[in-house]
N, C-alpha and C. Protein backbone atom coordinates (compact mmCIF):
# COMPACT_ATOMS: atom_id res chain seq x y z
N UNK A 1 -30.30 -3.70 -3.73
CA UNK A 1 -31.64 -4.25 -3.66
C UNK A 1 -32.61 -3.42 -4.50
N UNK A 2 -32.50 -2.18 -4.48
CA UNK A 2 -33.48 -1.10 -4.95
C UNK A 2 -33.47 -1.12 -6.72
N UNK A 3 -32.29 -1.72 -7.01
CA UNK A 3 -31.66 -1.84 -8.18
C UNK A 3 -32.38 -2.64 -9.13
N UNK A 4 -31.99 -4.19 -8.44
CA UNK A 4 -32.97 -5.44 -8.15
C UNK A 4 -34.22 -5.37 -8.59
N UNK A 5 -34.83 -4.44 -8.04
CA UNK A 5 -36.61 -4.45 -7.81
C UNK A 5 -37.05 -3.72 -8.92
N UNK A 6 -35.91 -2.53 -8.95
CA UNK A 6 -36.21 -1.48 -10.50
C UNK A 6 -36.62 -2.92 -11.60
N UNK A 7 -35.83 -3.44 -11.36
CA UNK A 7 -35.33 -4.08 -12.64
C UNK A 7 -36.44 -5.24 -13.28
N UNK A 8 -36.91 -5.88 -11.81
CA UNK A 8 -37.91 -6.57 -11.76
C UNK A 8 -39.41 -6.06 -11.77
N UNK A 9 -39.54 -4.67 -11.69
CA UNK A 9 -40.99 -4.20 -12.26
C UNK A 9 -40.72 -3.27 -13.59
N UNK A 10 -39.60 -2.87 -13.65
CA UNK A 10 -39.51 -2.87 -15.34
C UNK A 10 -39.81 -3.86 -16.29
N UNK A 11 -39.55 -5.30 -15.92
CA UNK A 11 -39.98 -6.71 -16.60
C UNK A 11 -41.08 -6.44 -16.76
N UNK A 12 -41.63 -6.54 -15.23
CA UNK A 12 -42.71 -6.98 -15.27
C UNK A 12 -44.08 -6.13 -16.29
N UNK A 13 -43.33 -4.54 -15.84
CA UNK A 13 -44.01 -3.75 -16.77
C UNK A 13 -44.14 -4.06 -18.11
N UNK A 14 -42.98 -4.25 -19.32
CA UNK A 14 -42.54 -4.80 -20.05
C UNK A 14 -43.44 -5.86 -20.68
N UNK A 15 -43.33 -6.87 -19.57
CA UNK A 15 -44.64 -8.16 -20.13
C UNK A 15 -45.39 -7.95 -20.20
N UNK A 16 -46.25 -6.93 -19.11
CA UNK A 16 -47.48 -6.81 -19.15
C UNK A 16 -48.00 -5.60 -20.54
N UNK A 17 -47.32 -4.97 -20.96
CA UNK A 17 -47.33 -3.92 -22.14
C UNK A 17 -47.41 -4.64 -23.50
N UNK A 18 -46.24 -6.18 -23.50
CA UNK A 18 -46.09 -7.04 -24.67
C UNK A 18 -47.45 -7.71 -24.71
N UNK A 19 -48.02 -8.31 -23.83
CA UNK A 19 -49.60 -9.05 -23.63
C UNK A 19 -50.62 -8.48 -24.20
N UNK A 20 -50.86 -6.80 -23.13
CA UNK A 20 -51.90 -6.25 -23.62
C UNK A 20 -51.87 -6.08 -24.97
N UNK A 21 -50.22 -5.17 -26.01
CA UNK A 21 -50.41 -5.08 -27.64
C UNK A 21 -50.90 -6.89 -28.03
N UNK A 22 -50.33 -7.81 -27.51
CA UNK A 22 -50.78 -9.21 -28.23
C UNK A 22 -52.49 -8.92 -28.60
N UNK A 23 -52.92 -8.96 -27.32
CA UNK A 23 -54.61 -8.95 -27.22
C UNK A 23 -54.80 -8.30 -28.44
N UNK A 24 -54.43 -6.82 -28.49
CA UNK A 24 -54.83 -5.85 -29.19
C UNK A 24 -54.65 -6.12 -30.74
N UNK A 25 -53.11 -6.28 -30.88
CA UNK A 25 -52.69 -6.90 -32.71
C UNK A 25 -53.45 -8.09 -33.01
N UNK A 26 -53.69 -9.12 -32.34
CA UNK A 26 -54.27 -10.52 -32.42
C UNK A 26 -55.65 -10.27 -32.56
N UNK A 27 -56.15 -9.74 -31.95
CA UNK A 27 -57.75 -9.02 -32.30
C UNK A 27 -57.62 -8.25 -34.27
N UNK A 28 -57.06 -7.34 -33.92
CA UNK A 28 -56.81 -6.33 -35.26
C UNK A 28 -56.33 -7.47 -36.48
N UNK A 29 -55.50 -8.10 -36.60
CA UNK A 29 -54.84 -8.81 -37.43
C UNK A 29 -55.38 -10.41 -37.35
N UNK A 30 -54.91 -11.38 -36.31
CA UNK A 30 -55.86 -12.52 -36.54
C UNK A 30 -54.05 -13.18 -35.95
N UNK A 31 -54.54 -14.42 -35.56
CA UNK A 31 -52.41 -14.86 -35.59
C UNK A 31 -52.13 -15.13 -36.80
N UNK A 32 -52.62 -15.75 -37.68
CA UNK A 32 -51.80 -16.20 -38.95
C UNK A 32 -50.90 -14.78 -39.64
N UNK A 33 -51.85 -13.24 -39.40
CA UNK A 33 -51.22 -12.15 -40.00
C UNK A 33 -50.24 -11.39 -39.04
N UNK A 34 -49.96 -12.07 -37.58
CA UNK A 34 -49.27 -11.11 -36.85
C UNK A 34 -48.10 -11.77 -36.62
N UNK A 35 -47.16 -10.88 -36.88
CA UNK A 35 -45.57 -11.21 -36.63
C UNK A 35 -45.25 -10.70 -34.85
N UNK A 36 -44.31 -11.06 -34.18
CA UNK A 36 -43.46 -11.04 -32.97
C UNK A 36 -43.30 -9.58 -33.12
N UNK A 37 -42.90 -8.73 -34.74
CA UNK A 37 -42.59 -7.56 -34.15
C UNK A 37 -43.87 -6.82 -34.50
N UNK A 38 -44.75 -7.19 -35.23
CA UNK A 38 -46.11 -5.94 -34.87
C UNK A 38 -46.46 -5.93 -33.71
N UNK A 39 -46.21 -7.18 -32.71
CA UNK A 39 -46.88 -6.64 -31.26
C UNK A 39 -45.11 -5.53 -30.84
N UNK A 40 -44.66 -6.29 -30.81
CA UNK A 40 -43.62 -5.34 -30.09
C UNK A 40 -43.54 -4.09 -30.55
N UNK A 41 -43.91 -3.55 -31.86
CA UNK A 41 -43.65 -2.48 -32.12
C UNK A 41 -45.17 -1.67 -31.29
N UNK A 42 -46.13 -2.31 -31.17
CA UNK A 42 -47.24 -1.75 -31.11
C UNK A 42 -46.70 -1.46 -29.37
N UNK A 43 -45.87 -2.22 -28.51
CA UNK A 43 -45.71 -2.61 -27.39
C UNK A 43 -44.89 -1.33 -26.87
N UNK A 44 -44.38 -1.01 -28.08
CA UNK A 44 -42.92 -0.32 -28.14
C UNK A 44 -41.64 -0.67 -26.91
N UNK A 45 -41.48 -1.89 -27.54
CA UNK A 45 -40.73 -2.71 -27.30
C UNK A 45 -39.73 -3.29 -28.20
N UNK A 46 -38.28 -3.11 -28.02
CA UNK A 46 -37.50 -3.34 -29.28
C UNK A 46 -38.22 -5.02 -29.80
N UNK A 47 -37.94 -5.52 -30.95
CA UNK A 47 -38.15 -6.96 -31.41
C UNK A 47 -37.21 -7.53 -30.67
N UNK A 48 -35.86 -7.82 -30.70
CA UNK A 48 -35.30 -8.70 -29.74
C UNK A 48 -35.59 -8.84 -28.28
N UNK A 49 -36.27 -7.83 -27.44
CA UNK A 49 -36.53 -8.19 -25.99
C UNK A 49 -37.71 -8.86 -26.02
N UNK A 50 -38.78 -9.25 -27.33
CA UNK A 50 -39.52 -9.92 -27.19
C UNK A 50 -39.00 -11.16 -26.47
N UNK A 51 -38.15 -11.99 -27.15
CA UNK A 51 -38.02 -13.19 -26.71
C UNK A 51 -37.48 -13.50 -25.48
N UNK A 52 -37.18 -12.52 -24.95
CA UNK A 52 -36.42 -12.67 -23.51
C UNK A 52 -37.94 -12.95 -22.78
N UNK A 53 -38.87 -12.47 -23.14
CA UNK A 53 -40.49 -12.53 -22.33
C UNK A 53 -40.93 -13.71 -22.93
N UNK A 54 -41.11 -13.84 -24.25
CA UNK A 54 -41.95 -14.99 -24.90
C UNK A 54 -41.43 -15.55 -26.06
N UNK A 55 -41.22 -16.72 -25.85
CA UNK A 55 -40.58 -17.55 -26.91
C UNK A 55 -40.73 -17.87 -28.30
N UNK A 56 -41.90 -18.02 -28.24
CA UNK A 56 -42.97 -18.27 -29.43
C UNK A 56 -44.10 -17.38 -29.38
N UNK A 57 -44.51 -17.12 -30.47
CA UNK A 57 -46.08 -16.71 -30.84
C UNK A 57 -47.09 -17.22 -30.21
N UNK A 58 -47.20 -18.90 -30.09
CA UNK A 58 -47.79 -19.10 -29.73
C UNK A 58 -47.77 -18.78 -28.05
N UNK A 59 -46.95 -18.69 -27.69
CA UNK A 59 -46.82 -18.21 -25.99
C UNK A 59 -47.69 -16.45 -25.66
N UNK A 60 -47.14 -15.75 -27.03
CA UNK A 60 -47.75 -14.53 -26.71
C UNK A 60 -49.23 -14.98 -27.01
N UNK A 61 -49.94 -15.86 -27.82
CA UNK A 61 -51.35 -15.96 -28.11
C UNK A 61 -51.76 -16.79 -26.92
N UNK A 62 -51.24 -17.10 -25.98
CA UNK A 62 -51.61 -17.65 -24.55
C UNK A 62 -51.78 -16.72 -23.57
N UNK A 63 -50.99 -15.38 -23.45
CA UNK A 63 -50.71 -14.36 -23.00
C UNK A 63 -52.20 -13.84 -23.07
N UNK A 64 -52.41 -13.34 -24.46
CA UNK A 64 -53.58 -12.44 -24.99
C UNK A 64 -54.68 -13.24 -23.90
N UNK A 65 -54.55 -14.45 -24.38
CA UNK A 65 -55.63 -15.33 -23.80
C UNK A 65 -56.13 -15.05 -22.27
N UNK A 66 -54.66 -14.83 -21.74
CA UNK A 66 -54.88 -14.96 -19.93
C UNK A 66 -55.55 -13.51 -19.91
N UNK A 67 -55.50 -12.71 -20.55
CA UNK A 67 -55.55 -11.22 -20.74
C UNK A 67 -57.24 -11.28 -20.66
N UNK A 68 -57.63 -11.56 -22.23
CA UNK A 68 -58.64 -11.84 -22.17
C UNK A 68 -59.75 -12.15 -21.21
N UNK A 69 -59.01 -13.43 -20.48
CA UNK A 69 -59.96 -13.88 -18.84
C UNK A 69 -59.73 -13.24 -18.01
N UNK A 70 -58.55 -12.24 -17.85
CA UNK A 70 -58.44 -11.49 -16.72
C UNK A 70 -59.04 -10.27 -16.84
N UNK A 71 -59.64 -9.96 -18.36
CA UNK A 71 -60.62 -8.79 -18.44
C UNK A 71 -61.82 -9.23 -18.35
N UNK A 72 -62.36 -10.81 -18.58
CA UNK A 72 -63.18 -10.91 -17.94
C UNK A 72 -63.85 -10.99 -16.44
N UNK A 73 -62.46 -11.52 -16.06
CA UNK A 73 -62.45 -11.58 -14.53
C UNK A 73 -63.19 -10.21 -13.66
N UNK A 74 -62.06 -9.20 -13.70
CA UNK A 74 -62.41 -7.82 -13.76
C UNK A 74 -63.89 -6.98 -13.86
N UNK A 75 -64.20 -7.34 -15.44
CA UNK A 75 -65.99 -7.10 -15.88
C UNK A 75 -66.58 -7.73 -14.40
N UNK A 76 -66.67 -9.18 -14.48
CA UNK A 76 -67.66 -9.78 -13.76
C UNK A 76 -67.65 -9.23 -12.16
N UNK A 77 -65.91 -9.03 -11.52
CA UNK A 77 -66.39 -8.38 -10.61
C UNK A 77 -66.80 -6.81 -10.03
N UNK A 78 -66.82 -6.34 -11.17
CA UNK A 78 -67.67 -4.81 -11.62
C UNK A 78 -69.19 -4.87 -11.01
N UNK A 79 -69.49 -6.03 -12.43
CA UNK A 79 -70.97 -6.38 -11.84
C UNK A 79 -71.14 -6.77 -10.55
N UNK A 80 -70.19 -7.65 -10.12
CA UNK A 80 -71.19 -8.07 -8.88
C UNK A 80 -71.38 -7.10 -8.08
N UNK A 81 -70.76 -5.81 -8.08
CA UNK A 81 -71.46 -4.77 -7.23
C UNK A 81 -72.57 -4.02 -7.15
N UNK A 82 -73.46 -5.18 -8.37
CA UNK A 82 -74.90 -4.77 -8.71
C UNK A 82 -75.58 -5.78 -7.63
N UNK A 83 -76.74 -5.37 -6.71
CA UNK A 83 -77.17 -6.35 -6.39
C UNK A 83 -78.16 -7.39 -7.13
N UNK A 84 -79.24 -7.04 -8.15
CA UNK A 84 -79.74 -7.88 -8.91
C UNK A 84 -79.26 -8.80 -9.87
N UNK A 85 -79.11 -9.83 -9.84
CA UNK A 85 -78.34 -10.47 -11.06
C UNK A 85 -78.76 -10.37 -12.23
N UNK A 86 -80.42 -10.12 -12.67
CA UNK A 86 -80.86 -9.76 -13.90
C UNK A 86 -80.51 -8.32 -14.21
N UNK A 87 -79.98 -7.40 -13.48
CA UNK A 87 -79.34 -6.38 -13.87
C UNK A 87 -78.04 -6.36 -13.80
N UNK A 88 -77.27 -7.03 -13.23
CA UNK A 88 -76.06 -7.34 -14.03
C UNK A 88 -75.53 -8.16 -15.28
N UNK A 89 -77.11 -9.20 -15.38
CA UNK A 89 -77.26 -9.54 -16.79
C UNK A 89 -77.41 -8.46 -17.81
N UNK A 90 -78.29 -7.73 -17.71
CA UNK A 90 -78.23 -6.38 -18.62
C UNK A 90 -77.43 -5.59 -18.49
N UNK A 91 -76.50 -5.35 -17.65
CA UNK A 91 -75.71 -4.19 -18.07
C UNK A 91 -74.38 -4.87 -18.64
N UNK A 92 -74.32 -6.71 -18.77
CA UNK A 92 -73.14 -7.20 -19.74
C UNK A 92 -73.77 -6.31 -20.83
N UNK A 93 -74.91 -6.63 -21.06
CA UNK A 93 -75.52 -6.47 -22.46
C UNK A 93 -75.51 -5.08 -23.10
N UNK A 94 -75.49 -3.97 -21.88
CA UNK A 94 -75.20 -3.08 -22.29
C UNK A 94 -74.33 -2.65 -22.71
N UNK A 95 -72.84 -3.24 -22.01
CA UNK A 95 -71.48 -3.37 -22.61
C UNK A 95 -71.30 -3.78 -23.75
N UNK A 96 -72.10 -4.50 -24.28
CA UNK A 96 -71.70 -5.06 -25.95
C UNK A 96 -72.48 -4.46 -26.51
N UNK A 97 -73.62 -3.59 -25.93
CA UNK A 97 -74.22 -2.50 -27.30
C UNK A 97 -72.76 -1.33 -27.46
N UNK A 98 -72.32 -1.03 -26.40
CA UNK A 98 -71.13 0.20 -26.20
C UNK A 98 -70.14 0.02 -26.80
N UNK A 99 -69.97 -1.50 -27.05
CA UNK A 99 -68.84 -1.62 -27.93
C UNK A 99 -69.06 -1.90 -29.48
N UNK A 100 -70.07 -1.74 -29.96
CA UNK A 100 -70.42 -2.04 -31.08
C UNK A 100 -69.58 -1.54 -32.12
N UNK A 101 -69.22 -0.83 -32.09
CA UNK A 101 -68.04 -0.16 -33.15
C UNK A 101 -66.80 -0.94 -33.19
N UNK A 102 -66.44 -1.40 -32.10
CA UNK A 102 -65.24 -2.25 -32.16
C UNK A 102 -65.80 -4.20 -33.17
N UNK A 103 -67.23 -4.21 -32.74
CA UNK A 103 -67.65 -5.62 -32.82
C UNK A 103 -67.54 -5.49 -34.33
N UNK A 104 -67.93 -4.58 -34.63
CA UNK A 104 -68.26 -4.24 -36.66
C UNK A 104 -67.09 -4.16 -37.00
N UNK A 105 -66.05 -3.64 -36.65
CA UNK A 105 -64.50 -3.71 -36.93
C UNK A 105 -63.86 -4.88 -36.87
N UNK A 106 -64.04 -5.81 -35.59
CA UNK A 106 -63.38 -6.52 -35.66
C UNK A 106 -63.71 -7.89 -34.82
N UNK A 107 -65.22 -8.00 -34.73
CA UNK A 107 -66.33 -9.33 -33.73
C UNK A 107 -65.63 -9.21 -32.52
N UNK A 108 -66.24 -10.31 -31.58
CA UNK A 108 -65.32 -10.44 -30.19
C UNK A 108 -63.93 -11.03 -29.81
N UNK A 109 -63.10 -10.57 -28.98
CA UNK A 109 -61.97 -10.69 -29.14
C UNK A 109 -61.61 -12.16 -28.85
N UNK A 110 -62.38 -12.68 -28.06
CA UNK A 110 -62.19 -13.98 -27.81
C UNK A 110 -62.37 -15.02 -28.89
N UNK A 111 -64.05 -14.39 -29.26
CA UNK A 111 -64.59 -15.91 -30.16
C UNK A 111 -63.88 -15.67 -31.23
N UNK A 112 -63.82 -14.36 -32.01
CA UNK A 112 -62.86 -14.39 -33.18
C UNK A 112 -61.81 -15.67 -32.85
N UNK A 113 -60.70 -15.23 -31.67
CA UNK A 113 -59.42 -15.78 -31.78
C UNK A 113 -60.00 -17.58 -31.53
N UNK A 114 -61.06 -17.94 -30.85
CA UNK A 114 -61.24 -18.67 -31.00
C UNK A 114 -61.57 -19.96 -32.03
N UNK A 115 -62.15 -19.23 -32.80
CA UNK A 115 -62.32 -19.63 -34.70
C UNK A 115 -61.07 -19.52 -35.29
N UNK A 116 -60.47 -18.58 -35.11
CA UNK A 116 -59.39 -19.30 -35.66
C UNK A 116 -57.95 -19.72 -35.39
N UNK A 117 -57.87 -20.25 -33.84
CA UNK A 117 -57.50 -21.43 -33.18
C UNK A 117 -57.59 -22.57 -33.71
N UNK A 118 -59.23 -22.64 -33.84
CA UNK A 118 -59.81 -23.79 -34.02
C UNK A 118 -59.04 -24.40 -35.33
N UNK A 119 -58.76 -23.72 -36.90
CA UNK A 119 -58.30 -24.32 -37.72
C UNK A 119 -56.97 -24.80 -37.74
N UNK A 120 -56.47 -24.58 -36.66
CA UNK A 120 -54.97 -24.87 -36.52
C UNK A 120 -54.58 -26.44 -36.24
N UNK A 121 -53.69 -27.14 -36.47
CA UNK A 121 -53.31 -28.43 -36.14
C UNK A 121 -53.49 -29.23 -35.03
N UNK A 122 -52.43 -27.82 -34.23
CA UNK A 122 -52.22 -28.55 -32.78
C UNK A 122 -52.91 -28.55 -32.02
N UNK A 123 -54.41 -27.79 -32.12
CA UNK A 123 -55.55 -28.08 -30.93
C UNK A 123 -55.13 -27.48 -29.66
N UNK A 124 -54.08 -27.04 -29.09
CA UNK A 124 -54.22 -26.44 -27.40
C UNK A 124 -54.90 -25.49 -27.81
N UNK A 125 -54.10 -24.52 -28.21
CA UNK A 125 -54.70 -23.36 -27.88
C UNK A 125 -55.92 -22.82 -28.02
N UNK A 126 -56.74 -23.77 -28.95
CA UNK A 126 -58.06 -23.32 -29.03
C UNK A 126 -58.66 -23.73 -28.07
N UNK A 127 -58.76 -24.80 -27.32
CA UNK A 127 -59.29 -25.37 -25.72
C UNK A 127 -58.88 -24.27 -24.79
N UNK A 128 -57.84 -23.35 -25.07
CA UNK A 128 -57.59 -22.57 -23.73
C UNK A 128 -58.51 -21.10 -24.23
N UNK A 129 -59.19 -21.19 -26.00
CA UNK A 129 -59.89 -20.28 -25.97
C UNK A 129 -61.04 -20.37 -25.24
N UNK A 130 -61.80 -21.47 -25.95
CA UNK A 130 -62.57 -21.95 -25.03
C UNK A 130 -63.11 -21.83 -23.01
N UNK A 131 -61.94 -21.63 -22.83
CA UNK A 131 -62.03 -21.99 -21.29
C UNK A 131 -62.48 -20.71 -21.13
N UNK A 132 -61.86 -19.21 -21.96
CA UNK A 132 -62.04 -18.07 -21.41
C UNK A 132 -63.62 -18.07 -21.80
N UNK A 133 -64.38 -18.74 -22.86
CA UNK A 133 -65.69 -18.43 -23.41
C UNK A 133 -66.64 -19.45 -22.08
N UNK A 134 -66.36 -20.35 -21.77
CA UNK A 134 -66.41 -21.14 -20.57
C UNK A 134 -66.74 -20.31 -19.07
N UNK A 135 -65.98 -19.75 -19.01
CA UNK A 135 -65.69 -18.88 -17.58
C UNK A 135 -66.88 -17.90 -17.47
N UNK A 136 -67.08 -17.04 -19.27
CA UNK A 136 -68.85 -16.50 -19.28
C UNK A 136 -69.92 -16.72 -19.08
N UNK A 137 -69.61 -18.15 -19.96
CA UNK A 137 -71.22 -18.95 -19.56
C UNK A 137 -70.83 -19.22 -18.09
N UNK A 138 -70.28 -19.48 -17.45
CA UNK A 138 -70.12 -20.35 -15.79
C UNK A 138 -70.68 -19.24 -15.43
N UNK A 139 -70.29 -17.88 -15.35
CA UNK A 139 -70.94 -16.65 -15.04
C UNK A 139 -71.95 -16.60 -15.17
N UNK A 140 -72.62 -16.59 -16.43
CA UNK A 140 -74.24 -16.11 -17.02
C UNK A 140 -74.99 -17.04 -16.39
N UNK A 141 -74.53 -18.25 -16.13
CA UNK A 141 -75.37 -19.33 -15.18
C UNK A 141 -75.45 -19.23 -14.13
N UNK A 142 -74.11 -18.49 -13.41
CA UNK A 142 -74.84 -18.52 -12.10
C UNK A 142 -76.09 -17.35 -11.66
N UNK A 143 -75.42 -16.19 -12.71
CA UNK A 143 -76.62 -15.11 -12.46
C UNK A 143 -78.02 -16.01 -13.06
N UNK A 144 -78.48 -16.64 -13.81
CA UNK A 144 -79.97 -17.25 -14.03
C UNK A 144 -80.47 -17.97 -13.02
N UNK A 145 -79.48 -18.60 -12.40
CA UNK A 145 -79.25 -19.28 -11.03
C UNK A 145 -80.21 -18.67 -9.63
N UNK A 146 -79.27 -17.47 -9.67
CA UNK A 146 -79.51 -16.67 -8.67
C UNK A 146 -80.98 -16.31 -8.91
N UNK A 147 -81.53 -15.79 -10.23
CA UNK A 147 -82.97 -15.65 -9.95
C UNK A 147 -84.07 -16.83 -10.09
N UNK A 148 -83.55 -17.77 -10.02
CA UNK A 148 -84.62 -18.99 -9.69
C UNK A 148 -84.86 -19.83 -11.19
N UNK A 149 -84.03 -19.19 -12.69
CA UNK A 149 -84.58 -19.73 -13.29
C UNK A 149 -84.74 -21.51 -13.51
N UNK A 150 -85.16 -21.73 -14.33
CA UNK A 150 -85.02 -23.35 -14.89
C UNK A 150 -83.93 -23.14 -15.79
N UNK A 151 -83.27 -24.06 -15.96
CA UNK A 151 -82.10 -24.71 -16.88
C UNK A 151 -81.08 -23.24 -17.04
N UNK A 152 -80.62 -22.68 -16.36
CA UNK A 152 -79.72 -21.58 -15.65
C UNK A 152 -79.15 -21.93 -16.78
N UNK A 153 -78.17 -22.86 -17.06
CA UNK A 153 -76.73 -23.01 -18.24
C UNK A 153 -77.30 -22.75 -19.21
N UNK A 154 -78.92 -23.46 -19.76
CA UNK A 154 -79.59 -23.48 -21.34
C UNK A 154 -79.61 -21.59 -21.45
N UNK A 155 -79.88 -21.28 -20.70
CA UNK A 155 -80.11 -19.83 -20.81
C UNK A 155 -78.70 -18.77 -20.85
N UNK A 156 -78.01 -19.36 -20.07
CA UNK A 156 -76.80 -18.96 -20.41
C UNK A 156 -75.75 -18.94 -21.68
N UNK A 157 -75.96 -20.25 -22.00
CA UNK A 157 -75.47 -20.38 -23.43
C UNK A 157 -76.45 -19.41 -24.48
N UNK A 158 -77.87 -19.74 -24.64
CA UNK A 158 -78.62 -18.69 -24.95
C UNK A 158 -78.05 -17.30 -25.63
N UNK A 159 -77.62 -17.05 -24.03
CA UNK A 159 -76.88 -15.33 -24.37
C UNK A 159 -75.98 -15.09 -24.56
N UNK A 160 -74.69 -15.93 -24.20
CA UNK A 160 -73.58 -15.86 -25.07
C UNK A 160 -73.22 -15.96 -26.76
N UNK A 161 -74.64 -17.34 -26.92
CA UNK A 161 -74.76 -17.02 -28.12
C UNK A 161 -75.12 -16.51 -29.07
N UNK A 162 -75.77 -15.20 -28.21
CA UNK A 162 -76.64 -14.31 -28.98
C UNK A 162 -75.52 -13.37 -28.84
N UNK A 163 -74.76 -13.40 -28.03
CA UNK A 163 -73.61 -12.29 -28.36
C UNK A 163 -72.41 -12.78 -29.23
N UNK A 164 -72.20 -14.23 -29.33
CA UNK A 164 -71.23 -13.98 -30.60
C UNK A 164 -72.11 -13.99 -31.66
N UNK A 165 -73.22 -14.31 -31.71
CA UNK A 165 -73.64 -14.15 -33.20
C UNK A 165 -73.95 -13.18 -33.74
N UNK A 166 -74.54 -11.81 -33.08
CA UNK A 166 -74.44 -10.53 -33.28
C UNK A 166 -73.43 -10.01 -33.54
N UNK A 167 -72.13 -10.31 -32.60
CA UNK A 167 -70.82 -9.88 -33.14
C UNK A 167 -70.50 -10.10 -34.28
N UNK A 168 -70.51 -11.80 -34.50
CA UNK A 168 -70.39 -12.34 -36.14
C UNK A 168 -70.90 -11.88 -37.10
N UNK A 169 -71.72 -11.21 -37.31
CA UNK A 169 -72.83 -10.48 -37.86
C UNK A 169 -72.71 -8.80 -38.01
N UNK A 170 -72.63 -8.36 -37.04
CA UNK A 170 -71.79 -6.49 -37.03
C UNK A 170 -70.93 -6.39 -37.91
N UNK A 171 -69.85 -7.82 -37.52
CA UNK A 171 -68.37 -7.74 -38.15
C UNK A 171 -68.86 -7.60 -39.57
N UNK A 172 -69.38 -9.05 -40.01
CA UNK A 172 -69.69 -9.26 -41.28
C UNK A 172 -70.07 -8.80 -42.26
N UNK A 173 -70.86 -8.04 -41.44
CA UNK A 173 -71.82 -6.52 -42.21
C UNK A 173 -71.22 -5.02 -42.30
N UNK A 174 -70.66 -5.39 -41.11
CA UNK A 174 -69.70 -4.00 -41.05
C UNK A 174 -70.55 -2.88 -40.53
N UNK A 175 -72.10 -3.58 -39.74
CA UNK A 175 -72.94 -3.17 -39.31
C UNK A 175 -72.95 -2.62 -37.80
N UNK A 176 -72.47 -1.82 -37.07
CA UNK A 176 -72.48 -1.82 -35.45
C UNK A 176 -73.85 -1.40 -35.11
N UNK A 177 -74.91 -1.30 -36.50
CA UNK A 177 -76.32 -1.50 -35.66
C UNK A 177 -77.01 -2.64 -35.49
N UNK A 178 -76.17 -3.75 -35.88
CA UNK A 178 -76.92 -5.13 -35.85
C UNK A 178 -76.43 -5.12 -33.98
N UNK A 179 -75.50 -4.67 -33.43
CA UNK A 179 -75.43 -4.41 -32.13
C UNK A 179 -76.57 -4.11 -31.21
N UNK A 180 -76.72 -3.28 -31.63
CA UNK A 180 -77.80 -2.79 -31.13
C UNK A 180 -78.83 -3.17 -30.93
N UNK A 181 -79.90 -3.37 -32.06
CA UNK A 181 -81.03 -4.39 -32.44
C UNK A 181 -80.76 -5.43 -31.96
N UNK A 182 -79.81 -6.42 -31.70
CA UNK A 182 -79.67 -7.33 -31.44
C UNK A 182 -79.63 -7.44 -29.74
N UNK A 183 -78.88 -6.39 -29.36
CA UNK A 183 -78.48 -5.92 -28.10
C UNK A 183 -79.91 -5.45 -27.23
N UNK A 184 -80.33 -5.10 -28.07
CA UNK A 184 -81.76 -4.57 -27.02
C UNK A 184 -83.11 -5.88 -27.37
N UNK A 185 -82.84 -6.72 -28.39
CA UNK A 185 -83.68 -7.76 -28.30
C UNK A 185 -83.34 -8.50 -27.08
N UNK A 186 -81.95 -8.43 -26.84
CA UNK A 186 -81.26 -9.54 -25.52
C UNK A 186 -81.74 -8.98 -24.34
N UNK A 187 -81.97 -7.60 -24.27
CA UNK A 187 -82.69 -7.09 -22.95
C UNK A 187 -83.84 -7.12 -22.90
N UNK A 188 -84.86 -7.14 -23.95
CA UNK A 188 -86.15 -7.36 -24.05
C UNK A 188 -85.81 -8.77 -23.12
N UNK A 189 -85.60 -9.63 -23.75
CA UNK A 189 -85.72 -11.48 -23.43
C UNK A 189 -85.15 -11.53 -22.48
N UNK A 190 -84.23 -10.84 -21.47
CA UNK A 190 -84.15 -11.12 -20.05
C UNK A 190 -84.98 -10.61 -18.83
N UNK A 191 -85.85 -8.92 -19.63
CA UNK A 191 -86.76 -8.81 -18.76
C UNK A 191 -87.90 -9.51 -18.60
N UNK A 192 -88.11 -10.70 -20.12
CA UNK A 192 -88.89 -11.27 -19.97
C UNK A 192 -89.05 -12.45 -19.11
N UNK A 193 -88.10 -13.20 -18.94
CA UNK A 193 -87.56 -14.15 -18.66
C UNK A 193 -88.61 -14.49 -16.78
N UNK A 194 -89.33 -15.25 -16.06
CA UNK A 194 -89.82 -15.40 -14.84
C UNK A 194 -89.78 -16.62 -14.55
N UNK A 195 -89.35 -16.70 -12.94
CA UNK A 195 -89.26 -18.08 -12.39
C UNK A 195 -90.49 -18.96 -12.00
């Protein structure tokens, strides 16, 4: 039995090591430039035990994906151990000034992969990007929610889209102070913000 169980959180370890490098190479590289064995090598994971975990590429870019929402998952319930929701609105925001070095390197990990999902044929996988960009705004709305504003979602989208477009923009520029500036305009406009 003990054998058994080794064996089954070695997998499990295993998958979860192949996922996180996906996130990570798929961010760095993009899918069209990442092969099965740059994640595995990054995974350090031989190339053939890839497929015993994931069949296709596209399975590991579903992976990244769940990854993705499950780091959002995580974030959001960080925050909620803030009691104000306009301060757990700002301290997302503070999180994406902190990461600004990564945003100028390489935008957000989601919307990137999301764009370029989008040019692909078969259409799933970019809807399942979506869902993870989905799950933010559902978030950012309910915190506008919570403080009484009007049109909670309009405002939500608002700030998501002020955070990929800053990202889009860092990247582009290669700027991680458009982060910033951008990042502390977003906190200006939420302290402004009254019900």
């Amino acid at each position: 039995m003990t054998d058994s169980v080794n064996r089954r959180d070695r997998a499990s370890q295993k998958r979860q090591r192949l996922t996180a490098a996906a996130a990570r190479v798929l961010h760095e590289q993009g899918v069209e430039r990442t092969t099965l064995a740059d994640i595995a090598r990054e995974a350090g994971v031989p190339v053939g035990n890839v497929y015993y975990y994931f069949k296709t590429k596209d399975e590991l870019v579903r992976a990244a994906l769940s990854a993705h929402a499950a780091h959002l998952d995580e974030l959001t319930a960080r925050l909620a151990g803030l009691d104000d929701p306009r301060e757990r609105l700002k301290t997302l925001v503070r999180g994406w000034i902190d990461g600004r070095d990564l945003a100028a390197r390489r935008g957000c990990p989601t919307g990137t992969l999301a764009v370029e999902l989008d040019k692909r044929a078969d259409g799933t996988l970019d809807a399942e990007a979506g869902a993870v960009l989905r799950g933010l705004l559902d978030w950012a709305g309910d915190q506008f929610r919570a403080l009484g504003l009007p049109d909670p979602d309009g405002l939500a989208l608002t700030l998501v889209s002020g955070y990929q477009g800053m990202s889009l923009m860092a990247n582009a520029l290669r700027d991680p102070d458009v982060m910033t500036r951008e990042g502390n305009r977003l906190l200006a406009w939420l302290d402004s913000l009254r019900a």
